[in-house]
PDB file of N, CA and C in Angstrom:
ATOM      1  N   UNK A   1       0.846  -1.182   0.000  1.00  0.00           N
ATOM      2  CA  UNK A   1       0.000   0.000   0.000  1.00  0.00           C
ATOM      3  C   UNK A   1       0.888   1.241   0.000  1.00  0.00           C
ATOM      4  N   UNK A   2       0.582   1.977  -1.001  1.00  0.00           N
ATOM      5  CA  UNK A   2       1.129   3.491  -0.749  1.00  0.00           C
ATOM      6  C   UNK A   2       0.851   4.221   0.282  1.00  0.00           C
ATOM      7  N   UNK A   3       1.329   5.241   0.372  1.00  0.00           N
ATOM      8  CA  UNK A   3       1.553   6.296   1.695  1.00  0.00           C
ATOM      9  C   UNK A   3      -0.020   6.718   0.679  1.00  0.00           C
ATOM     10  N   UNK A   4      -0.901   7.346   1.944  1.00  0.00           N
ATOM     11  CA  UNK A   4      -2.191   8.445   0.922  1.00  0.00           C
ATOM     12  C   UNK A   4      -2.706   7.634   0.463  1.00  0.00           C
ATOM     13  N   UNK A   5      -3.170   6.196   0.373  1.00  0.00           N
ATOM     14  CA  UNK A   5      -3.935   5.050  -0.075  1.00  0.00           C
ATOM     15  C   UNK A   5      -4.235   4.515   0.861  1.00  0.00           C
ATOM     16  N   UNK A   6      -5.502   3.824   0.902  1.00  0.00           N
ATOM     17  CA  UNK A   6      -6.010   2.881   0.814  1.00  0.00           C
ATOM     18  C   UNK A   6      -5.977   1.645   0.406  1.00  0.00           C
ATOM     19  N   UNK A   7      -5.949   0.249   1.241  1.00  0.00           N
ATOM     20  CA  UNK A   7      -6.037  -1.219   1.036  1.00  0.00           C
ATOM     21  C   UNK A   7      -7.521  -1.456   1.022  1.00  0.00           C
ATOM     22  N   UNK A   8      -8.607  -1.166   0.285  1.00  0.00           N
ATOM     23  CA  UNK A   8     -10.026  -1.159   1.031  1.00  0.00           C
ATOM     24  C   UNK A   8     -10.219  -2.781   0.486  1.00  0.00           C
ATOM     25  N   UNK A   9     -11.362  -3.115   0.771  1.00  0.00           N
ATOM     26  CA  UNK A   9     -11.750  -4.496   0.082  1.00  0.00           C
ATOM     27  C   UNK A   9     -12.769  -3.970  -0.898  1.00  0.00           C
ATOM     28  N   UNK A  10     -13.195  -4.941  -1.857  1.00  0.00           N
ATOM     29  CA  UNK A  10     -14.475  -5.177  -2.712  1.00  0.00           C
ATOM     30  C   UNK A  10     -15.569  -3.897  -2.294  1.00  0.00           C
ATOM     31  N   UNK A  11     -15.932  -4.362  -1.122  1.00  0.00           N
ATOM     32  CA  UNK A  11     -17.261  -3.264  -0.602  1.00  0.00           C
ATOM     33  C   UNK A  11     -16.670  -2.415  -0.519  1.00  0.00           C
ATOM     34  N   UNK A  12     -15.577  -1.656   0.184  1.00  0.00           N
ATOM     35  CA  UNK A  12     -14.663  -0.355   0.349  1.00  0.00           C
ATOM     36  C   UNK A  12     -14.449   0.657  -0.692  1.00  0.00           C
ATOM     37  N   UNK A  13     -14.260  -0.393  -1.687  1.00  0.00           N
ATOM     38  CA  UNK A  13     -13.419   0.049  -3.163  1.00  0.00           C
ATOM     39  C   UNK A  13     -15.278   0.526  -3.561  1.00  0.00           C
ATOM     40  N   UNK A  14     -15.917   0.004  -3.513  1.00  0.00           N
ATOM     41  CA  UNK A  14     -17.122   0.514  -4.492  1.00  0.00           C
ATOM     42  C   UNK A  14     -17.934   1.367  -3.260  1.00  0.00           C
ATOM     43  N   UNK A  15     -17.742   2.038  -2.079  1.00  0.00           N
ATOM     44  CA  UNK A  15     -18.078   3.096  -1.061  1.00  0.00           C
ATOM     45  C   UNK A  15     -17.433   4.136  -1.927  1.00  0.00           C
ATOM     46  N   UNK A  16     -15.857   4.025  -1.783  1.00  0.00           N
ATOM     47  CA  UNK A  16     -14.897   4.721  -2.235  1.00  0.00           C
ATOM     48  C   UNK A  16     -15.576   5.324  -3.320  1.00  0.00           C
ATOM     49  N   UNK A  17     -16.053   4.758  -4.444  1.00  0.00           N
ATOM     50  CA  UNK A  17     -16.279   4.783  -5.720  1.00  0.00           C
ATOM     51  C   UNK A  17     -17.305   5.569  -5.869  1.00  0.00           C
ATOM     52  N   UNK A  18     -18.756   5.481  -5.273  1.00  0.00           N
ATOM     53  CA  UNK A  18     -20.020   6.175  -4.939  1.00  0.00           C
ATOM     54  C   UNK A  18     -19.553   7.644  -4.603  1.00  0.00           C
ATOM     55  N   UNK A  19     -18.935   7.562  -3.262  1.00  0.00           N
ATOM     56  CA  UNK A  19     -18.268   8.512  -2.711  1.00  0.00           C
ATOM     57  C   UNK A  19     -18.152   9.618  -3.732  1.00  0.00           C
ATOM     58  N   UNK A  20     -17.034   9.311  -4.453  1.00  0.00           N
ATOM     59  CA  UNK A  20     -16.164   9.890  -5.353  1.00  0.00           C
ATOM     60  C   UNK A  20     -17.440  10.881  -6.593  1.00  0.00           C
ATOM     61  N   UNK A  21     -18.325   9.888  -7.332  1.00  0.00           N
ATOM     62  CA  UNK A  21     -19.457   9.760  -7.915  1.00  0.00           C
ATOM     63  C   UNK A  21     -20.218  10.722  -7.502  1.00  0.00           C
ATOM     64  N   UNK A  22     -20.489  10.490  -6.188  1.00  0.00           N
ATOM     65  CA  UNK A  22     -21.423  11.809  -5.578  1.00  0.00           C
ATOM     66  C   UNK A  22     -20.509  13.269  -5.409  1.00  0.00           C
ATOM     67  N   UNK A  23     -19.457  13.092  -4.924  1.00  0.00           N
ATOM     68  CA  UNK A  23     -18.676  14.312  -4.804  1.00  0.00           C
ATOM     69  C   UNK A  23     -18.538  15.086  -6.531  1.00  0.00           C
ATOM     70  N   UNK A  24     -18.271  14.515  -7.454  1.00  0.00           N
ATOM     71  CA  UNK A  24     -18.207  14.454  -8.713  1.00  0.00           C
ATOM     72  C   UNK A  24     -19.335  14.896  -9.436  1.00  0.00           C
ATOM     73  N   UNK A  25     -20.764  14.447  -9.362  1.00  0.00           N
ATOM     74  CA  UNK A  25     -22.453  15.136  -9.960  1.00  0.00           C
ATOM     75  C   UNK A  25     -22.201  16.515  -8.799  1.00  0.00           C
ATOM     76  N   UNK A  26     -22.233  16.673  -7.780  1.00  0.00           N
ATOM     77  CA  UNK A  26     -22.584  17.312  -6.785  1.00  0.00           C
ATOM     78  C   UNK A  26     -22.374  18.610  -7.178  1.00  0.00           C
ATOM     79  N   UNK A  27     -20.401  18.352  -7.258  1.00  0.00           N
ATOM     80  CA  UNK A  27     -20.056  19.427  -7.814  1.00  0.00           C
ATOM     81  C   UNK A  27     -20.462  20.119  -9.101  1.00  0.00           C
ATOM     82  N   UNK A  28     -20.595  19.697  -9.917  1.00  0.00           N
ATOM     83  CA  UNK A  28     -20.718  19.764 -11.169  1.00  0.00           C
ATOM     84  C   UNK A  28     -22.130  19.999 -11.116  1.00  0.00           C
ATOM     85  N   UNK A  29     -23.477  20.088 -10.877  1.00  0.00           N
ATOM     86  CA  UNK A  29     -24.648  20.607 -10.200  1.00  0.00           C
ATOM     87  C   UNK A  29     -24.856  22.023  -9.244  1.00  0.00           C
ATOM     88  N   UNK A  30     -23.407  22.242  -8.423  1.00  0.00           N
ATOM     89  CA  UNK A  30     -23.777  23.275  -7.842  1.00  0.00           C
ATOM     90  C   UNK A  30     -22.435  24.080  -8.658  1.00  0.00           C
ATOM     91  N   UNK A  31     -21.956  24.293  -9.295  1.00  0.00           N
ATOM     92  CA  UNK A  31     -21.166  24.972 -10.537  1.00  0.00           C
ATOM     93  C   UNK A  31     -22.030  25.435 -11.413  1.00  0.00           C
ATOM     94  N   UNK A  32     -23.507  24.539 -11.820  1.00  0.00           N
ATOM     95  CA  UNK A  32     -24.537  24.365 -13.194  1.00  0.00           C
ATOM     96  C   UNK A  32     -25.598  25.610 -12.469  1.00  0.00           C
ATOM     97  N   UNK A  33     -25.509  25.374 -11.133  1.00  0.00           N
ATOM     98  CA  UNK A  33     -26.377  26.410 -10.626  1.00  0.00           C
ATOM     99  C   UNK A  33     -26.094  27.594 -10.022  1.00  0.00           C
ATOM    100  N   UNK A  34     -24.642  27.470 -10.025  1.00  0.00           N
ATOM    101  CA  UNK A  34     -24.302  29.110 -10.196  1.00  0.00           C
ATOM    102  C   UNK A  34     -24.229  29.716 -10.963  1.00  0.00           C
ATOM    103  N   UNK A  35     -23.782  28.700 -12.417  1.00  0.00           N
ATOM    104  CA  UNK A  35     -23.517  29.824 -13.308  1.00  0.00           C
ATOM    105  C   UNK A  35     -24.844  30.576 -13.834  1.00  0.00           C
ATOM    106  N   UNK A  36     -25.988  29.649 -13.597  1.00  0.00           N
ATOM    107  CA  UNK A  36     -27.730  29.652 -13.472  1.00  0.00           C
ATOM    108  C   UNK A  36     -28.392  30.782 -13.019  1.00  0.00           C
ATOM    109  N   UNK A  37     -27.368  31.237 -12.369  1.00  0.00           N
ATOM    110  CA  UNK A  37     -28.492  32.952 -11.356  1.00  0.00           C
ATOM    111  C   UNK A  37     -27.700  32.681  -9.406  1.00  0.00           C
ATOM    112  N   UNK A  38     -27.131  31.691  -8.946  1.00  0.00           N
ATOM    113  CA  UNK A  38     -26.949  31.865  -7.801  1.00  0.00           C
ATOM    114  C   UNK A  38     -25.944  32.186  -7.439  1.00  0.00           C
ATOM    115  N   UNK A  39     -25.108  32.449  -8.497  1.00  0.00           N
ATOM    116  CA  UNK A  39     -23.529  33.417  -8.147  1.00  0.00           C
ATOM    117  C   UNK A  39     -22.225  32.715  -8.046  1.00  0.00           C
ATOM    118  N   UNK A  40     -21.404  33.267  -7.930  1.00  0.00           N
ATOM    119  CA  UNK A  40     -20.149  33.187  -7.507  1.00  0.00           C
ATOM    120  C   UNK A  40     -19.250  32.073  -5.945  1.00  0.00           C
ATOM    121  N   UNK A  41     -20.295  32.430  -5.655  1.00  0.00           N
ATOM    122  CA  UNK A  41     -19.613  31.513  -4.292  1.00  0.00           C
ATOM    123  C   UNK A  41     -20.386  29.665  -4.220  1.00  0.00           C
ATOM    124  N   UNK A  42     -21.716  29.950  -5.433  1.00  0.00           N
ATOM    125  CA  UNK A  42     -21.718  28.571  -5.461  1.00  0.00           C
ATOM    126  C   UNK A  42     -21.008  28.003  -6.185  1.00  0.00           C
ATOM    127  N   UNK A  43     -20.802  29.087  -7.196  1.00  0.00           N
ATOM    128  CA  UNK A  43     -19.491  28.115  -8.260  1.00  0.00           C
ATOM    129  C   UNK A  43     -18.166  27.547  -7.391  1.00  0.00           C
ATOM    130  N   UNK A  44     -18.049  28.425  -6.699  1.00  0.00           N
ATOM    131  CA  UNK A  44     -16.917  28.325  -5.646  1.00  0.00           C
ATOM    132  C   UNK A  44     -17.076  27.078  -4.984  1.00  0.00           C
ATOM    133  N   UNK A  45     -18.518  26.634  -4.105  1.00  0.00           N
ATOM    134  CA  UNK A  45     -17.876  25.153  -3.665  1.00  0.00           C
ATOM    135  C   UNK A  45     -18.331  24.694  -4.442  1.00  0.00           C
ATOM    136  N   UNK A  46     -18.607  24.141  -5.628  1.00  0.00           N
ATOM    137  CA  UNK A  46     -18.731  23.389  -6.555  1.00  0.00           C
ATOM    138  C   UNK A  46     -17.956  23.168  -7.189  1.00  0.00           C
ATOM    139  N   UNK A  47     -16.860  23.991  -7.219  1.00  0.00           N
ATOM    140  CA  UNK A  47     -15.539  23.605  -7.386  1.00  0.00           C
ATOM    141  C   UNK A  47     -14.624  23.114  -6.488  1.00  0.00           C
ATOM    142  N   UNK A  48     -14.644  23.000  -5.476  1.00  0.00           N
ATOM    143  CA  UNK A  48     -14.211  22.578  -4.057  1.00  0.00           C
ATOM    144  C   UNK A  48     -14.354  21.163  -4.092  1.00  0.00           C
ATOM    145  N   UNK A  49     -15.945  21.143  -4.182  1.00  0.00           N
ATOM    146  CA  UNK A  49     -16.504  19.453  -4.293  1.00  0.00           C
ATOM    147  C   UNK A  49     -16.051  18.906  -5.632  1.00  0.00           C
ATOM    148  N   UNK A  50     -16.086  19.579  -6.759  1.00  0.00           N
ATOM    149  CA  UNK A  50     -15.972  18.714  -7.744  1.00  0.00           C
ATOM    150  C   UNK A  50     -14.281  18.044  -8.129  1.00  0.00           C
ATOM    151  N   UNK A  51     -13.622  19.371  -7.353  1.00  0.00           N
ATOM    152  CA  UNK A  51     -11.741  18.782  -6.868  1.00  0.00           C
ATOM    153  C   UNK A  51     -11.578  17.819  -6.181  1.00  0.00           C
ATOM    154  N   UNK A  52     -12.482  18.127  -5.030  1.00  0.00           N
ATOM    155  CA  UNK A  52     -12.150  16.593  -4.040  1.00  0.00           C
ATOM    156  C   UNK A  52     -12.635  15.482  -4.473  1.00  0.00           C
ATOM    157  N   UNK A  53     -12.865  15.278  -5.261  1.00  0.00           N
ATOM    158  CA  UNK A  53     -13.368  14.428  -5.938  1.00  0.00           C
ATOM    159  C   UNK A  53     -12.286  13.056  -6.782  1.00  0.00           C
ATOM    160  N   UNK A  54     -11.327  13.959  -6.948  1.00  0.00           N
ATOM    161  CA  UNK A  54     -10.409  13.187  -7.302  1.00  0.00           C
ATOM    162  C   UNK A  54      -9.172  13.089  -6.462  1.00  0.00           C
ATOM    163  N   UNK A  55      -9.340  13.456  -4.987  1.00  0.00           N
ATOM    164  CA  UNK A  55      -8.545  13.122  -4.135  1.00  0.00           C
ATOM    165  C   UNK A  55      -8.971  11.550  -3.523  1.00  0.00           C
ATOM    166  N   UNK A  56     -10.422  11.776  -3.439  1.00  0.00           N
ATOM    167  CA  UNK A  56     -11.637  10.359  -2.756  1.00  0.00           C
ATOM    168  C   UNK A  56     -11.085   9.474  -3.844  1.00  0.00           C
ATOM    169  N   UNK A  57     -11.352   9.403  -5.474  1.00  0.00           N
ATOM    170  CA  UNK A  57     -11.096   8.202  -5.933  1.00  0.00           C
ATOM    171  C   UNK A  57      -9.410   7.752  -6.735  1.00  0.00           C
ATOM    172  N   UNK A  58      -9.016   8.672  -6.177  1.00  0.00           N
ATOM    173  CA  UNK A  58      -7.412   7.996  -5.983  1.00  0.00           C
ATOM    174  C   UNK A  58      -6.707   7.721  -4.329  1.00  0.00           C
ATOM    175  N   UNK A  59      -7.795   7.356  -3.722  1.00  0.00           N
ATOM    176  CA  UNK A  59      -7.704   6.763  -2.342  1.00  0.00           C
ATOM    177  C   UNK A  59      -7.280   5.277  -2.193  1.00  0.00           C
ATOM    178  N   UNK A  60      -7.743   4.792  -3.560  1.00  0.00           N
ATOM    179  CA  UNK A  60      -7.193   3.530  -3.686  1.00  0.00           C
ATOM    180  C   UNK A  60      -5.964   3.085  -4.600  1.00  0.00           C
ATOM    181  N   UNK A  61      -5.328   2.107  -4.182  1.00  0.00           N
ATOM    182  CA  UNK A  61      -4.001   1.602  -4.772  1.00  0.00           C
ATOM    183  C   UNK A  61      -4.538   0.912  -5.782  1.00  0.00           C
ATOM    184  N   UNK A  62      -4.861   0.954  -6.943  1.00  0.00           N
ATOM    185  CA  UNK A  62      -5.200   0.333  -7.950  1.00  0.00           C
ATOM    186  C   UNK A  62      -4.507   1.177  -9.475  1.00  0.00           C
ATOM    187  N   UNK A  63      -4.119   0.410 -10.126  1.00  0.00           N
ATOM    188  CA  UNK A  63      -3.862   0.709 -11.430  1.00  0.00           C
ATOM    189  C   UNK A  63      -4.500   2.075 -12.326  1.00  0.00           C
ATOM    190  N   UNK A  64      -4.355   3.435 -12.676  1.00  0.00           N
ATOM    191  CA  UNK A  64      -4.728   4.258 -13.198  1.00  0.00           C
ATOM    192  C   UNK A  64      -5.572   3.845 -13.893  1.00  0.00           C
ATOM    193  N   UNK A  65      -5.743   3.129 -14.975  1.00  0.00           N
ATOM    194  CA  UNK A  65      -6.651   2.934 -16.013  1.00  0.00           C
ATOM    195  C   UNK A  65      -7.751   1.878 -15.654  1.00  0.00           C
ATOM    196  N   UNK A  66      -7.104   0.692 -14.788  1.00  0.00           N
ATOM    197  CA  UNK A  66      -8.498  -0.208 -14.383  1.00  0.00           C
ATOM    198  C   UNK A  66      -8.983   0.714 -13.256  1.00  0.00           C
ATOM    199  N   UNK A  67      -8.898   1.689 -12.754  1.00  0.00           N
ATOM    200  CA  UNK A  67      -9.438   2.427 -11.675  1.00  0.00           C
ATOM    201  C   UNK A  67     -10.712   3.298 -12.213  1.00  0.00           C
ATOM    202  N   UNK A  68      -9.785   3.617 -13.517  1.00  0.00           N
ATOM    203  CA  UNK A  68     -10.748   4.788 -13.785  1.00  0.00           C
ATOM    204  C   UNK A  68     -11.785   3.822 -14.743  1.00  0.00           C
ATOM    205  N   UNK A  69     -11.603   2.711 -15.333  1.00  0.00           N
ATOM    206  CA  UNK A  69     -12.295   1.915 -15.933  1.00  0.00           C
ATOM    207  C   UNK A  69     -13.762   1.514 -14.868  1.00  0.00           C
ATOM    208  N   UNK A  70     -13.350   1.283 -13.829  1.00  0.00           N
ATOM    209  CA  UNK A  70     -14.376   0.641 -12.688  1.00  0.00           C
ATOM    210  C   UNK A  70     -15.200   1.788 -12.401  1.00  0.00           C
ATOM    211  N   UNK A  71     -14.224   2.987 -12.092  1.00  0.00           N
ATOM    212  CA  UNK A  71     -15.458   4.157 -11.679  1.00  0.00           C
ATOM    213  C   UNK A  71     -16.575   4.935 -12.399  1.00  0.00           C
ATOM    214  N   UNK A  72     -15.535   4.575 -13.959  1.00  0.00           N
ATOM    215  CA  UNK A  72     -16.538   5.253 -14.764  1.00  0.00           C
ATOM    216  C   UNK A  72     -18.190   4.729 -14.823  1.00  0.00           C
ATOM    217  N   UNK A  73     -17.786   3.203 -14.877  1.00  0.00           N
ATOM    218  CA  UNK A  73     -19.474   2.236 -14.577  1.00  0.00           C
ATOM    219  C   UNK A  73     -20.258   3.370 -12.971  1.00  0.00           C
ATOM    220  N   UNK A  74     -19.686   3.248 -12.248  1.00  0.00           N
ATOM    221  CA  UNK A  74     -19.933   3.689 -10.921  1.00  0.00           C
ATOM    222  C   UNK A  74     -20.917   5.075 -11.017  1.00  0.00           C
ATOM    223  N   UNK A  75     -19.698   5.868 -11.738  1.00  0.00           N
ATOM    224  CA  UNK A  75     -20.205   7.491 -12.001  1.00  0.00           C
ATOM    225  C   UNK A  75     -21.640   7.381 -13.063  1.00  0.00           C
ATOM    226  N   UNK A  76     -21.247   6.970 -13.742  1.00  0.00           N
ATOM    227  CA  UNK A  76     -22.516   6.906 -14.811  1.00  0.00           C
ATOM    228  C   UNK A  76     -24.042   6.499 -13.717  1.00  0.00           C
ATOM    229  N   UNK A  77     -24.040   5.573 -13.300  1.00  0.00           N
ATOM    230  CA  UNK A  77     -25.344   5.280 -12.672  1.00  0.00           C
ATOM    231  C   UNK A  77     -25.866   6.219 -11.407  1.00  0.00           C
ATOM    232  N   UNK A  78     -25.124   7.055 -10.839  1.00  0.00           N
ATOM    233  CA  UNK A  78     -24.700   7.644 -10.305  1.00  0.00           C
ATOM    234  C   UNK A  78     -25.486   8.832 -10.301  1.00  0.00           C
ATOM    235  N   UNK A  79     -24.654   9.343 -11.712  1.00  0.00           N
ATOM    236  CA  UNK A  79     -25.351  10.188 -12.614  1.00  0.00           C
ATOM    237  C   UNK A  79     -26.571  10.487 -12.792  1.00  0.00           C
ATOM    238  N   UNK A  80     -27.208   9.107 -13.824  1.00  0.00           N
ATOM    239  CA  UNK A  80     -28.711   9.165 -14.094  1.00  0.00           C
ATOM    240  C   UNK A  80     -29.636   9.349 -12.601  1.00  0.00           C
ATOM    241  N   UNK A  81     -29.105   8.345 -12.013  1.00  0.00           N
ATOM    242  CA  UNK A  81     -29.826   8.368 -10.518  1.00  0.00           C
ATOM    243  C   UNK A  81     -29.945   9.810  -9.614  1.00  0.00           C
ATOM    244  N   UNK A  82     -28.947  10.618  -9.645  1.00  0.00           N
ATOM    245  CA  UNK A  82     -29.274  11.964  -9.304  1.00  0.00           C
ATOM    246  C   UNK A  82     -30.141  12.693 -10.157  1.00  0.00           C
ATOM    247  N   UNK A  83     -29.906  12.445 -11.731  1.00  0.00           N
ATOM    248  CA  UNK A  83     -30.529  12.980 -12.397  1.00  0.00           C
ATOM    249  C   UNK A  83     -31.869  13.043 -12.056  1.00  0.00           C
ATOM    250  N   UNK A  84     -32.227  11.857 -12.073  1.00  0.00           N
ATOM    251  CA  UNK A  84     -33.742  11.003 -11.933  1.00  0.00           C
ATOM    252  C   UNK A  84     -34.074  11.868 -10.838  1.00  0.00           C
ATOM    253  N   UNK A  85     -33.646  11.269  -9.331  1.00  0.00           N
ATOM    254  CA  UNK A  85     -34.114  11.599  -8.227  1.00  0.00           C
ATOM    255  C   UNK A  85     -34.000  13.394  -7.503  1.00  0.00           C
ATOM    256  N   UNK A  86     -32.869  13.779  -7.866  1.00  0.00           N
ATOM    257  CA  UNK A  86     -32.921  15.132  -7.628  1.00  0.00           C
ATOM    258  C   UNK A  86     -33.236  16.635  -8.573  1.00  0.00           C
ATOM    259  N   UNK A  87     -33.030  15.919  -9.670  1.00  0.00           N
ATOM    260  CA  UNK A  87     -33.656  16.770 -10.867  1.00  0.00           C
ATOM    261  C   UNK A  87     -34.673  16.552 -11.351  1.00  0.00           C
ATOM    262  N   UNK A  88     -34.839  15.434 -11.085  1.00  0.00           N
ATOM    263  CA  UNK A  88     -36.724  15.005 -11.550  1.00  0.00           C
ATOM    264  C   UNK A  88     -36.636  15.101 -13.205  1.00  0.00           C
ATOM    265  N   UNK A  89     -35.159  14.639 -13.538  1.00  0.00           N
ATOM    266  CA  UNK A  89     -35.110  14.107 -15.178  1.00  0.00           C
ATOM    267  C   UNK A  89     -36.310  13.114 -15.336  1.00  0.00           C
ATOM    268  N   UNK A  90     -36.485  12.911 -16.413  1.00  0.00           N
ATOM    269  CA  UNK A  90     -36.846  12.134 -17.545  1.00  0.00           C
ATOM    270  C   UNK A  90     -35.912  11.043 -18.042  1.00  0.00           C
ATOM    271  N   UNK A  91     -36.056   9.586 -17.336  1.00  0.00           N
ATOM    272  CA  UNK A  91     -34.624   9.117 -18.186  1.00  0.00           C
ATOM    273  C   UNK A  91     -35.579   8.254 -19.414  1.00  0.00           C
ATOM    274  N   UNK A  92     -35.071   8.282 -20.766  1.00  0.00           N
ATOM    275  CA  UNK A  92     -35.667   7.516 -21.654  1.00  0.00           C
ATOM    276  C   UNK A  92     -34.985   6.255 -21.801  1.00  0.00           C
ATOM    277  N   UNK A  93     -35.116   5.629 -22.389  1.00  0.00           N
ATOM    278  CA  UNK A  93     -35.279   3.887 -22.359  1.00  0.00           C
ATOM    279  C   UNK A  93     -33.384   4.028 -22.899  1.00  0.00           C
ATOM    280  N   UNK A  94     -33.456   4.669 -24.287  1.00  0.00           N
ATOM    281  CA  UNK A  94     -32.116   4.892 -24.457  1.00  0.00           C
ATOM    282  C   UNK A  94     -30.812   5.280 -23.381  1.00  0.00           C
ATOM    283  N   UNK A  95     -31.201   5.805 -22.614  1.00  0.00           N
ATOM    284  CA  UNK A  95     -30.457   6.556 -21.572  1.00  0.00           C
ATOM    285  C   UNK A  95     -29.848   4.918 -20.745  1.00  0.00           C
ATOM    286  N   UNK A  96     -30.920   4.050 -20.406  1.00  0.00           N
ATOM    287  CA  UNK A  96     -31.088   2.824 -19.591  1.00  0.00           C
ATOM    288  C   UNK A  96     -30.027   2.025 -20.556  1.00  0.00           C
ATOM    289  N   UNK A  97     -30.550   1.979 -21.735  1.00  0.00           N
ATOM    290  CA  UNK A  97     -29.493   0.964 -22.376  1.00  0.00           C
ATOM    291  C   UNK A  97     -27.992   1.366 -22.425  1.00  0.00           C
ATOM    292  N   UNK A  98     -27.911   2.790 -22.400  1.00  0.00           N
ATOM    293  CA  UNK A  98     -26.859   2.820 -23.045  1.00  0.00           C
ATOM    294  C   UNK A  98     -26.065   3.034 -21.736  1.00  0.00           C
ATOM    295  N   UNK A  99     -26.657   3.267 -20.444  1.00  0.00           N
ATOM    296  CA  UNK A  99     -25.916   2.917 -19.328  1.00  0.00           C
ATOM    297  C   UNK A  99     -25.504   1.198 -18.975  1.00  0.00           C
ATOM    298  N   UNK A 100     -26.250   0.478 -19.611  1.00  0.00           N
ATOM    299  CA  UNK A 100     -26.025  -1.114 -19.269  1.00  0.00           C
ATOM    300  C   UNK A 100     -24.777  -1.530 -20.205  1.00  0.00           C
ATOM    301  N   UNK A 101     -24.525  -0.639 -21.436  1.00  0.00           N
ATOM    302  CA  UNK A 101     -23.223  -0.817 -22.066  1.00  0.00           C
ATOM    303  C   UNK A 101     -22.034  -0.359 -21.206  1.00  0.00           C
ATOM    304  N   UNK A 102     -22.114   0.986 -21.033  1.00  0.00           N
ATOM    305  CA  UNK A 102     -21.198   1.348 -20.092  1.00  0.00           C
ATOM    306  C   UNK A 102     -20.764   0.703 -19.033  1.00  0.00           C
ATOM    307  N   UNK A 103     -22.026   0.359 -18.445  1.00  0.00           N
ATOM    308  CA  UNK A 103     -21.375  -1.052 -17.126  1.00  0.00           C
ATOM    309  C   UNK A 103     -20.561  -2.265 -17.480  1.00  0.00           C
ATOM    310  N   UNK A 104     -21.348  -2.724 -18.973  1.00  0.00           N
ATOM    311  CA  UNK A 104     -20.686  -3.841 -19.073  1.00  0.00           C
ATOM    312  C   UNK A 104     -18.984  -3.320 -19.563  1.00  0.00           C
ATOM    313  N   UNK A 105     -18.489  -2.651 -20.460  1.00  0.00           N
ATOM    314  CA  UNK A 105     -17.499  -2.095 -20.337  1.00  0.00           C
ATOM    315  C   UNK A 105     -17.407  -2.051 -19.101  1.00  0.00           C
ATOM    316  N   UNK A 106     -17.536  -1.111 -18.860  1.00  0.00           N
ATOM    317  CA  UNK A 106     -16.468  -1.038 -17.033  1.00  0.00           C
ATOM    318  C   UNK A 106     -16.465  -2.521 -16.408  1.00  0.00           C
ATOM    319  N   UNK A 107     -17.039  -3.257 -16.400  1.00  0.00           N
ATOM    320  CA  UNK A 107     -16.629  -4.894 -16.182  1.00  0.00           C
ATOM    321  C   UNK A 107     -15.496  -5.531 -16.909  1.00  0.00           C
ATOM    322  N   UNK A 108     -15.617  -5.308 -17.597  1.00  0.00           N
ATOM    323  CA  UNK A 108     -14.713  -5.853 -18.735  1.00  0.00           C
ATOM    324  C   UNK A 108     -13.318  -5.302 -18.793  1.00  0.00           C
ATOM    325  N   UNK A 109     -12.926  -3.919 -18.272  1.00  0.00           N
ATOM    326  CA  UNK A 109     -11.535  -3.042 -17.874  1.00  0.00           C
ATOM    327  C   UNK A 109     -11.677  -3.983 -16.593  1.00  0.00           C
ATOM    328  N   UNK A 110     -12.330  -3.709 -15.374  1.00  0.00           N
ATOM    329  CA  UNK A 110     -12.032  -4.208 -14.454  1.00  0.00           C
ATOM    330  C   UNK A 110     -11.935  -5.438 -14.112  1.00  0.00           C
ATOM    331  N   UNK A 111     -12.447  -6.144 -14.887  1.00  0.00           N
ATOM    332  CA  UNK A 111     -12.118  -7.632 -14.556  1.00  0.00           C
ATOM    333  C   UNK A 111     -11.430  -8.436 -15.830  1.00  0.00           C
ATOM    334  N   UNK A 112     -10.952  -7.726 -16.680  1.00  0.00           N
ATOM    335  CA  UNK A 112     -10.372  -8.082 -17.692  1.00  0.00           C
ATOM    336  C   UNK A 112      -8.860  -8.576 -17.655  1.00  0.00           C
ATOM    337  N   UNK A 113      -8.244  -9.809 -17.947  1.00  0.00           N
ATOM    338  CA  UNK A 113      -6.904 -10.188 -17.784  1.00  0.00           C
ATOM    339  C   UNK A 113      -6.070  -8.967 -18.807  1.00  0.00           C
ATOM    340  N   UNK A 114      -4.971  -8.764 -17.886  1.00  0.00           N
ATOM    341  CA  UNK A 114      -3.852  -7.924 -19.291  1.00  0.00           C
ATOM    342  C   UNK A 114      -3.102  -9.336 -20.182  1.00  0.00           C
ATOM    343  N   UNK A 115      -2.081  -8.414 -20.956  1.00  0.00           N
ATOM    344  CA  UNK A 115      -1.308  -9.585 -21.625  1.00  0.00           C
ATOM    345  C   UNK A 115      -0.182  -9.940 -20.800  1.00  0.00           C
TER     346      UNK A 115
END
């Protein structure tokens, strides 16, 4: 384990991952709503949150690319699901499928043998 890492397990690694996910829409939502009419200082922590964001998911000792391979599945559902639930989106059927590709990719980086 590196110094500034994390050894998490299975469940840890995908907390970690959510974590990261939520810090990541959050920001990027309260940035969308400053630039919207609520000013300057929300852009401000929305940039705060949307930085720490990549402190949370390089918490773990894992490989750069299968890391970011795993989270991207993570972030995406993530995504729609805030979308859905806190924006009161509309997700269309397309939106559903084309998140079940993305997962399966991100399976496939992350559990994929190298050469």
């Amino acid at each position: 384990m590196n110094p500034g890492t994390l050894g998490a397990g299975r469940a840890g690694a995908i907390a970690i991952f959510i974590g990261a996910a939520a810090l990541e829409v959050f920001g990027d939502a309260l940035i969308r709503k400053g630039m919207r009419g609520s000013g300057l200082a929300v852009i401000a922590v929305g940039f705060a949150v949307l930085g720490s964001y990549g402190i949370v998911v390089n918490l773990l000792d894992l490989d750069f690319s299968r890391m970011l391979g795993a989270y991207v599945g993570i972030f995406a559902v993530v995504s729609v699901l805030i979308g859905r639930v806190v924006f009161q989106d509309r997700i269309p059927t397309s939106t559903w499928a084309g998140l079940a590709v993305i997962l399966a990719g991100s399976l496939v980086i992350h559990f994929g043998r190298g050469s």
